[in-house]
N, C-alpha and C. Protein backbone atom coordinates (compact mmCIF):
# COMPACT_ATOMS: atom_id res chain seq x y z
N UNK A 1 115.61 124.48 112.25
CA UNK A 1 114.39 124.45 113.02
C UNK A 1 114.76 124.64 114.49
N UNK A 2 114.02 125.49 115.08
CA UNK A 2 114.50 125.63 116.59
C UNK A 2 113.84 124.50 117.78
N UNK A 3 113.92 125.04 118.35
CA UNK A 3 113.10 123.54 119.52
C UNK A 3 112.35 124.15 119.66
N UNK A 4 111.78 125.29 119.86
CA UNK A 4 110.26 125.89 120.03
C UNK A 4 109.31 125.37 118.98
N UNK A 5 109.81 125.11 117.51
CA UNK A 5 109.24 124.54 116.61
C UNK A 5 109.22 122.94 116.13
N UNK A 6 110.55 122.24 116.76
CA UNK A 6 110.49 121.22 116.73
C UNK A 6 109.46 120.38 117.35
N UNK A 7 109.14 120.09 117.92
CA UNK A 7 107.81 119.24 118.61
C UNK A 7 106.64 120.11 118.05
N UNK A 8 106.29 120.44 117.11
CA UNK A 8 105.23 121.16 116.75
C UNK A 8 104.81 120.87 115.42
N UNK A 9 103.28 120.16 115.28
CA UNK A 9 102.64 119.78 113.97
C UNK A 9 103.11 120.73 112.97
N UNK A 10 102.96 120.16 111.85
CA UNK A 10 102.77 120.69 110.44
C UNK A 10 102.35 120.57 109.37
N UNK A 11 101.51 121.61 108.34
CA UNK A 11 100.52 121.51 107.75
C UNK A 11 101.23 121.18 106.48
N UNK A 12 100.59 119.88 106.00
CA UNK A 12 101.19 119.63 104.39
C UNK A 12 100.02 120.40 103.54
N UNK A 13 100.50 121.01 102.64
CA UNK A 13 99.56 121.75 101.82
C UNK A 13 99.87 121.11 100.38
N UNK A 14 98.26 120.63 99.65
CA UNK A 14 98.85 120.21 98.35
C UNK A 14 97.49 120.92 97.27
N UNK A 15 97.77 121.41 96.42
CA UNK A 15 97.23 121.86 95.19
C UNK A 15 96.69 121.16 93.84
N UNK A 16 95.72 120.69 93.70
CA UNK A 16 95.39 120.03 92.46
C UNK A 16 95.46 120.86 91.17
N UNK A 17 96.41 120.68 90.25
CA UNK A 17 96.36 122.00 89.23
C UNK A 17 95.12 121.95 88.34
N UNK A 18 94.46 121.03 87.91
CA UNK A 18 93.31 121.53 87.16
C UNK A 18 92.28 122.51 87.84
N UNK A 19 91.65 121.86 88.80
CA UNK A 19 90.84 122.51 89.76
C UNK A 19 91.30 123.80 90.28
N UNK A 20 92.46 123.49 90.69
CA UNK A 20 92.79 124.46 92.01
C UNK A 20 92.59 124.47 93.17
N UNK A 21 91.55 123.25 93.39
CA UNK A 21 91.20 122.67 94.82
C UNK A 21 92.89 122.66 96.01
N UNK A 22 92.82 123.04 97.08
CA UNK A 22 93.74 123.04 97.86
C UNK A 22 93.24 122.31 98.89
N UNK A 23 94.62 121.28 99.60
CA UNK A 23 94.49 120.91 100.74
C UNK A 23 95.57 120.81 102.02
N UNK A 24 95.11 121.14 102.56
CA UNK A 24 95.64 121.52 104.26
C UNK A 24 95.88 119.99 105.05
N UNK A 25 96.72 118.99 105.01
CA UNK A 25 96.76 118.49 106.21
C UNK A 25 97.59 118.38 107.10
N UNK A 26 97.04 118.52 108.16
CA UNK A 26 97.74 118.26 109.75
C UNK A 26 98.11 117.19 110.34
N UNK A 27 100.21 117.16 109.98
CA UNK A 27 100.86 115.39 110.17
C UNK A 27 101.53 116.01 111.46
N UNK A 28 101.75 115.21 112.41
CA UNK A 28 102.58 115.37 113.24
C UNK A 28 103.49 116.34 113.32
N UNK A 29 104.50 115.78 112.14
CA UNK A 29 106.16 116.61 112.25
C UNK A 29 106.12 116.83 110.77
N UNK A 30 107.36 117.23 110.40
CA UNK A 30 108.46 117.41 108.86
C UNK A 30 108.68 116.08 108.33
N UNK A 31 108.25 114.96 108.32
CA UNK A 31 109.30 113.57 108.51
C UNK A 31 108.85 113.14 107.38
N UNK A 32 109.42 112.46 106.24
CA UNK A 32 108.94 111.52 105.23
C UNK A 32 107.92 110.39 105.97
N UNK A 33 107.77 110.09 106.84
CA UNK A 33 106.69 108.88 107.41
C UNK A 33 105.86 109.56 107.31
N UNK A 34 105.50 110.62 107.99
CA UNK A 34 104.47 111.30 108.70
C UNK A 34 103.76 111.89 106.81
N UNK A 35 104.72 112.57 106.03
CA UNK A 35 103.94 113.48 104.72
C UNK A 35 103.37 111.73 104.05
N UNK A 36 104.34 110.51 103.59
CA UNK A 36 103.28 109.54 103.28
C UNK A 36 102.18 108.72 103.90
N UNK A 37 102.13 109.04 104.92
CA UNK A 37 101.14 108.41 106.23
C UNK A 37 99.73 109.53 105.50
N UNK A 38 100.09 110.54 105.52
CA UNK A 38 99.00 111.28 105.07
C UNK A 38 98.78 111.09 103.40
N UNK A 39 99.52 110.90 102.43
CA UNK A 39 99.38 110.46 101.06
C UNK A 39 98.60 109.01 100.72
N UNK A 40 98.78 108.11 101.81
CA UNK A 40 97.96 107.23 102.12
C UNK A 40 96.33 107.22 102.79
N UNK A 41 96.46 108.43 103.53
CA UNK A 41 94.95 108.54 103.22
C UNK A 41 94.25 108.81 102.51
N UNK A 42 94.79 109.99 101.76
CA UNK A 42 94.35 110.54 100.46
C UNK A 42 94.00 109.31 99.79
N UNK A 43 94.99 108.56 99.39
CA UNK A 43 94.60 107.09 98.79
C UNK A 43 93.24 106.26 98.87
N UNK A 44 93.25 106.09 100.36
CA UNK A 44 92.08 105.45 101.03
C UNK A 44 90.63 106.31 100.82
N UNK A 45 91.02 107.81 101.17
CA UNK A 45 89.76 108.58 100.69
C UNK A 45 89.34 108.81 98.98
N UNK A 46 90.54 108.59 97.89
CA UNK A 46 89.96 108.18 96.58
C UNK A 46 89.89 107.17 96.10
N UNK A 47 90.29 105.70 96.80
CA UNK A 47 90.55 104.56 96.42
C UNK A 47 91.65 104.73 95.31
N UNK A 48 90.36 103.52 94.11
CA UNK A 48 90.78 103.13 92.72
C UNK A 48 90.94 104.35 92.17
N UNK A 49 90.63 105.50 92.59
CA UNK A 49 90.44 106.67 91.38
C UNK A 49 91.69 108.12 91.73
N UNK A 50 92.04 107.24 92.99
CA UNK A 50 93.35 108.22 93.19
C UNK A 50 94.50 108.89 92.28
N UNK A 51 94.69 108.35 91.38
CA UNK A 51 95.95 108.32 90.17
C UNK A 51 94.89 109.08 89.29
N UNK A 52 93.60 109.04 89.05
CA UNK A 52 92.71 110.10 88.46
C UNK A 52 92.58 111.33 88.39
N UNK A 53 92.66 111.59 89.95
CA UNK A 53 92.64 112.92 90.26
C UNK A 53 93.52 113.59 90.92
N UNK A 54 95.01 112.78 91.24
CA UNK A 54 96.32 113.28 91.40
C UNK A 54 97.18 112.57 90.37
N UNK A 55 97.33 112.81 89.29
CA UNK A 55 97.95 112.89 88.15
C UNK A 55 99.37 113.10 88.34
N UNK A 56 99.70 113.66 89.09
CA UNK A 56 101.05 114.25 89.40
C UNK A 56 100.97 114.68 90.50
N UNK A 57 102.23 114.76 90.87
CA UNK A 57 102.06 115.66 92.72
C UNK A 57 103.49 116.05 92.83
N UNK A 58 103.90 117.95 92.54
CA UNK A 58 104.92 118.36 92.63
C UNK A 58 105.53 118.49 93.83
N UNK A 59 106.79 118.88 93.67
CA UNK A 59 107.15 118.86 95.59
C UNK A 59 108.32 119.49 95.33
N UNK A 60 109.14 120.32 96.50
CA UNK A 60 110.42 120.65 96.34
C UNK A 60 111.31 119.22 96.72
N UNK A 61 112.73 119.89 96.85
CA UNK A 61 113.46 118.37 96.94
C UNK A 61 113.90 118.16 98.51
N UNK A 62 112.76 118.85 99.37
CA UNK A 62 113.46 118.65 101.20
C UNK A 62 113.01 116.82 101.70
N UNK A 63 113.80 116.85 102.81
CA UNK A 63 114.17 115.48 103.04
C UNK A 63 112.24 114.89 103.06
N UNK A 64 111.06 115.88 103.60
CA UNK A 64 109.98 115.20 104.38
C UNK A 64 109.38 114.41 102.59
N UNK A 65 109.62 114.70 101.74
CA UNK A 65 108.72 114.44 100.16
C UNK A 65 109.95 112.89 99.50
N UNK A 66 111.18 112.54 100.83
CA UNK A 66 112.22 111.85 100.29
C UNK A 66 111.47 110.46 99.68
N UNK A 67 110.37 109.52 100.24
CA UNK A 67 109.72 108.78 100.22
C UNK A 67 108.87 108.43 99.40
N UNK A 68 108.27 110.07 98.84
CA UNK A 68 107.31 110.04 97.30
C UNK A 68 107.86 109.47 96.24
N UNK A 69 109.04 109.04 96.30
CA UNK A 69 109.24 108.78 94.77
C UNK A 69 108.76 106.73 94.92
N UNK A 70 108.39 106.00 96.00
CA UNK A 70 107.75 104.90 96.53
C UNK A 70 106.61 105.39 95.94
N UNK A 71 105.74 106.25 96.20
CA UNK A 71 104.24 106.39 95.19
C UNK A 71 104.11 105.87 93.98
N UNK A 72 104.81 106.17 93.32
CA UNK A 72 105.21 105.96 91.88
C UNK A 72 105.72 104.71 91.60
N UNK A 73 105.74 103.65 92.63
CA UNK A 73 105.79 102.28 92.45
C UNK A 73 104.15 102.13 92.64
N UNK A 74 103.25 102.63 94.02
CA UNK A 74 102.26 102.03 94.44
C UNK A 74 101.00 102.25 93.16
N UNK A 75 101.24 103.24 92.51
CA UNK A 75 99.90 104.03 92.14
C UNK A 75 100.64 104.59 90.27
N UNK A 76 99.86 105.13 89.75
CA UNK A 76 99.86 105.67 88.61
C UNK A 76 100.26 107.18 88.68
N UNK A 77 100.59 107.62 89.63
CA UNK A 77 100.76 109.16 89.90
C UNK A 77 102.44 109.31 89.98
N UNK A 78 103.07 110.44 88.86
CA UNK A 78 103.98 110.36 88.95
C UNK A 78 104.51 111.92 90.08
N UNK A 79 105.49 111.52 90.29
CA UNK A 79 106.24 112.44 91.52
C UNK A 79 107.53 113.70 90.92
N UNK A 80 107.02 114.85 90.67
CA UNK A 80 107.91 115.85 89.76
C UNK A 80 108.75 116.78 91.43
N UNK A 81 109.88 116.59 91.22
CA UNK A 81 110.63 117.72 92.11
C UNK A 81 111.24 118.64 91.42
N UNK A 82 110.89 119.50 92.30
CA UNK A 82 111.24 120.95 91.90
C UNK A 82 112.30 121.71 93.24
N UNK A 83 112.81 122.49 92.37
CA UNK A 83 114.07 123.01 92.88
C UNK A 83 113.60 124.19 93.98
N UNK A 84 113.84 124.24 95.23
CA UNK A 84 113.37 124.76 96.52
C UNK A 84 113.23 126.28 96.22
N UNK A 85 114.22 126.65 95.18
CA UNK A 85 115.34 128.09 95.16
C UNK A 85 113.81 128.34 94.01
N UNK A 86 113.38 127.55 93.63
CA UNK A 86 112.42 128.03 92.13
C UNK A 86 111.15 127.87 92.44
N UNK A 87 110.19 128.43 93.30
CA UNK A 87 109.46 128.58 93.54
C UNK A 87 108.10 128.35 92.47
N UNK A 88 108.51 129.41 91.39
CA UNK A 88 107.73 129.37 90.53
C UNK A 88 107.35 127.91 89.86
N UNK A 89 108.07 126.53 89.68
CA UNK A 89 107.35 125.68 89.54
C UNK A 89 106.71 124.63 90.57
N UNK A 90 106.02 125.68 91.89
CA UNK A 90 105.04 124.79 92.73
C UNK A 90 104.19 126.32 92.54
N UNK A 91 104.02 127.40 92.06
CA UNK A 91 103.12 128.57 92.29
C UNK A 91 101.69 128.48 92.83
N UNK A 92 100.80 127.35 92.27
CA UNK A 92 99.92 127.64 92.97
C UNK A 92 99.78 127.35 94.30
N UNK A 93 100.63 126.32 94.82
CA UNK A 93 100.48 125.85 96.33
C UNK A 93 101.12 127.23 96.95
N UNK A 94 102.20 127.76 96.52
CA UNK A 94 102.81 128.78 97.27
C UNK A 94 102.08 130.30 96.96
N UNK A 95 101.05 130.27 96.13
CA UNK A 95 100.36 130.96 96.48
C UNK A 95 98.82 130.91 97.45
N UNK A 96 98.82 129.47 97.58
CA UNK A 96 97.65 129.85 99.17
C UNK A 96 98.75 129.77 100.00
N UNK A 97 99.60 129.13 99.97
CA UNK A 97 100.82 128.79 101.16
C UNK A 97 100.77 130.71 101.58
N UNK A 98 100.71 131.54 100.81
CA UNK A 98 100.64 132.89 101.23
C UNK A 98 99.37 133.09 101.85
N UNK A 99 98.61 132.92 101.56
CA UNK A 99 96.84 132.97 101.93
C UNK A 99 96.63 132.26 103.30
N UNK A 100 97.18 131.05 103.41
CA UNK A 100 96.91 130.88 104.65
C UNK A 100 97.54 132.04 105.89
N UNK A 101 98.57 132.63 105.43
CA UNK A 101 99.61 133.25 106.56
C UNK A 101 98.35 134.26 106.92
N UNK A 102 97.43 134.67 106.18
CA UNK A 102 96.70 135.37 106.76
C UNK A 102 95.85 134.87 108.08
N UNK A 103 95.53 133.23 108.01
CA UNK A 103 94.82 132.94 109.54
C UNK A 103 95.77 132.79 110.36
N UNK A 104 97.29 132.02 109.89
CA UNK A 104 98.02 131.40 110.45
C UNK A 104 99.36 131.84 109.98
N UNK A 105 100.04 132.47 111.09
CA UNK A 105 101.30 133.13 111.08
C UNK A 105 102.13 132.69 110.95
N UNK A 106 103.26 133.02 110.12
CA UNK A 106 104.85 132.36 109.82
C UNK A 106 104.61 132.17 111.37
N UNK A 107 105.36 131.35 112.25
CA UNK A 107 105.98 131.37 113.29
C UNK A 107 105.12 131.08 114.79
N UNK A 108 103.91 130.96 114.53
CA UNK A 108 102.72 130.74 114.49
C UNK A 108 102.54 128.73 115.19
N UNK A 109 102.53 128.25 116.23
CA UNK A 109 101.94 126.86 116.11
C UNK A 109 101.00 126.07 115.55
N UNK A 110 101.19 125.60 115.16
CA UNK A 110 100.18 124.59 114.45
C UNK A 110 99.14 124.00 115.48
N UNK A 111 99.51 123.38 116.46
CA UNK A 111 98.45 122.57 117.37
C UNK A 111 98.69 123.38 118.14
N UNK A 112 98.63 124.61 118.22
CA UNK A 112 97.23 126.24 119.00
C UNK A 112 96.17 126.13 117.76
N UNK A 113 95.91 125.35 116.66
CA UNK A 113 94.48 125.52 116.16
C UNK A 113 93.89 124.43 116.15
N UNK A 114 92.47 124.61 116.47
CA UNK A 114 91.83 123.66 116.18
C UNK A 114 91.33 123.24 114.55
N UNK A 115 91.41 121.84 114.63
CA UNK A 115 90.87 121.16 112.97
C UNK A 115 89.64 122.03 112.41
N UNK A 116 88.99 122.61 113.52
CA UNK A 116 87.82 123.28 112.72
C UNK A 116 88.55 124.66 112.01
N UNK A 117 89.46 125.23 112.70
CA UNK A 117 90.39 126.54 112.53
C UNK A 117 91.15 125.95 111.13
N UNK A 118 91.22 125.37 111.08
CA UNK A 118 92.15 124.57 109.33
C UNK A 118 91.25 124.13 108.76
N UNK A 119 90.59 123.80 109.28
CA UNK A 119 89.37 123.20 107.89
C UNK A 119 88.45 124.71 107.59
N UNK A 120 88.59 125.25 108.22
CA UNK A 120 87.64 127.06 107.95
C UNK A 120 88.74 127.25 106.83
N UNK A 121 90.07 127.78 107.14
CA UNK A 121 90.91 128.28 106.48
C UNK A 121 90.82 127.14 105.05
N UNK A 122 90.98 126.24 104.70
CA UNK A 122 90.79 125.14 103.79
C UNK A 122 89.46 125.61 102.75
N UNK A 123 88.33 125.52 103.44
CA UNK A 123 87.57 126.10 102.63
C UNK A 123 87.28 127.68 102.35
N UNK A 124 87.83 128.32 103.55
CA UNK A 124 87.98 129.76 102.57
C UNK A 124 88.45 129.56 101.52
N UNK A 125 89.62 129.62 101.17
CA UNK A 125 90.81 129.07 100.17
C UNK A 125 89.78 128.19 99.05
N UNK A 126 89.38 127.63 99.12
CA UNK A 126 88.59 126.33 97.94
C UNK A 126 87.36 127.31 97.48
N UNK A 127 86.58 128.25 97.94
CA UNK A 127 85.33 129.14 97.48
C UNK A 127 85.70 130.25 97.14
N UNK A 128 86.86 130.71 96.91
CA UNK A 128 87.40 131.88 95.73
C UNK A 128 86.81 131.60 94.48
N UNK A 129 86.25 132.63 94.28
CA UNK A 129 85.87 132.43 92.54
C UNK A 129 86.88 132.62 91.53
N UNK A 130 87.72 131.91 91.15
CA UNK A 130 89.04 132.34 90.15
C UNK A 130 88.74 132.78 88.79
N UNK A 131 89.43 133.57 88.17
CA UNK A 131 89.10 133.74 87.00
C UNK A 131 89.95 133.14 86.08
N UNK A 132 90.94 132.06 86.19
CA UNK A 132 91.58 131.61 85.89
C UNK A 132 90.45 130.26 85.19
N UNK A 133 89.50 130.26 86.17
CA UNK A 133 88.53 129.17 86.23
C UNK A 133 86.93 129.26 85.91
N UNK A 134 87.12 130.41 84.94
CA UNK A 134 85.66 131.08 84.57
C UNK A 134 85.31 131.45 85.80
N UNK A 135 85.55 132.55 86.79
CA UNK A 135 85.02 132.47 87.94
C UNK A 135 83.72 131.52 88.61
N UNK A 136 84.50 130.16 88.06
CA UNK A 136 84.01 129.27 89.43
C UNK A 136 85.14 129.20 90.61
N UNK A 137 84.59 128.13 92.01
CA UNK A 137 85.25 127.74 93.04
C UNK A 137 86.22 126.71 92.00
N UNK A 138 87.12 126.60 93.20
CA UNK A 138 88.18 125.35 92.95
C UNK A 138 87.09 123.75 93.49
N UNK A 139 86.12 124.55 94.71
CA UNK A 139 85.08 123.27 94.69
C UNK A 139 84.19 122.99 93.73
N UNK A 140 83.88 123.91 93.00
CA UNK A 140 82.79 123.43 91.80
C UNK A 140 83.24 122.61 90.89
N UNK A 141 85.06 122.91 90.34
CA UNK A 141 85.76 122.49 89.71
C UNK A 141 85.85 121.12 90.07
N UNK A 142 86.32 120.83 90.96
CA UNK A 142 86.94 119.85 91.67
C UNK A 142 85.75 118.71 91.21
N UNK A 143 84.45 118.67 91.84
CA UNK A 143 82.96 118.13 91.98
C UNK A 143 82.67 117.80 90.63
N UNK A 144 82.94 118.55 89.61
CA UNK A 144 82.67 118.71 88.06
C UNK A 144 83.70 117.31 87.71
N UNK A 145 84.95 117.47 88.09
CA UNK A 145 86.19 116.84 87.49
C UNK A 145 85.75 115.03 88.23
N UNK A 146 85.22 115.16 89.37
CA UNK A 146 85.40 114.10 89.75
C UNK A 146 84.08 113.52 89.77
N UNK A 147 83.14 113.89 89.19
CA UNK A 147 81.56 113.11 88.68
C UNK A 147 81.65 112.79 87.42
N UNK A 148 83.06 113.21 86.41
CA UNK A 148 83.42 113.26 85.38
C UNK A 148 83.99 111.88 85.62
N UNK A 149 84.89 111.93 86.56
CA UNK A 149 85.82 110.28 86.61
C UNK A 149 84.85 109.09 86.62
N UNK A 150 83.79 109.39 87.90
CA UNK A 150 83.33 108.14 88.26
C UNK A 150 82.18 107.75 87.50
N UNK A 151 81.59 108.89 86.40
CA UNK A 151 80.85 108.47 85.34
C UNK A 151 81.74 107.42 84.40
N UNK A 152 83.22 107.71 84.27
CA UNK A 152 83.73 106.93 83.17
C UNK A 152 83.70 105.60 83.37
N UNK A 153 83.54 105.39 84.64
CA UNK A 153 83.87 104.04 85.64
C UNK A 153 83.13 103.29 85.27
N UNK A 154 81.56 103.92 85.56
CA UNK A 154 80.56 103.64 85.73
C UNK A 154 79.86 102.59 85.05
């Protein structure tokens, strides 16, 4: 990492595989604090039903994901690493991880955008009609999957 990039936010991107729902968030740095500081909100924003609708959460094996395998004490969600060199078992994240490069450039700063500039790009990305998914959104999916949970609750 150079120093032009060092002091410079970065976007954790994570993929729900049923849905396909994708998410963009903006942590500080690279740092294992900073990627579970944000896994903890996620938490807080699904509560009790978090381990519901992240079932799993893949990751390569770099130092910032070193901390996820602590999830898997807190919660019901287990933590799969995957080999950096093998792309193919994180594919769908690394395929918006391509999609975004279209708003936001390899090489590119992170905090030169504004949250509205990532949250645009976020939901472009989520209102693709997939055909993977009966051409619905990954949001219709998502909405479907999770009125599904909190009916079971209910």
């Amino acid at each position: 990492m150079d120093a032009k990039t060092r002091d410079d936010q970065v976007l954790l991107t994570l993929a729900e595989r049923k849905s396909r729902e994708f998410l963009m968030l903006r942590i500080a740095n690279k740092t294992s604090g900073c990627v579970m500081e944000a896994i903890k909100q996620l938490q807080e924003t699904y509560s009790e039903h978090f381990s519901e609708v992240f079932k799993t959460i893949t990751t390569d094996n770099g130092s910032e994901f070193a901390d996820l395998s602590e999830l898997e004490k807190m919660v019901d969600t287990l933590v799969l690493l995957c080999s950096s060199l093998h792309v193919r078992d994180k594919g769908t994240v690394e395929r918006y991880n391509g999609l975004i490069r279209r708003f936001i450039p390899k090489g590119k700063r992170i905090d030169g955008f504004t949250g509205q500039q990532i949250s645009d790009v976020e939901t472009w990305c989520n209102c693709l009609q997939r055909k993977v998914l009966g051409y619905k959104t990954q949001d219709e999916i998502l909405e479907e999957e999770i009125d599904r949970i909190y009916q079971a609750t209910a």
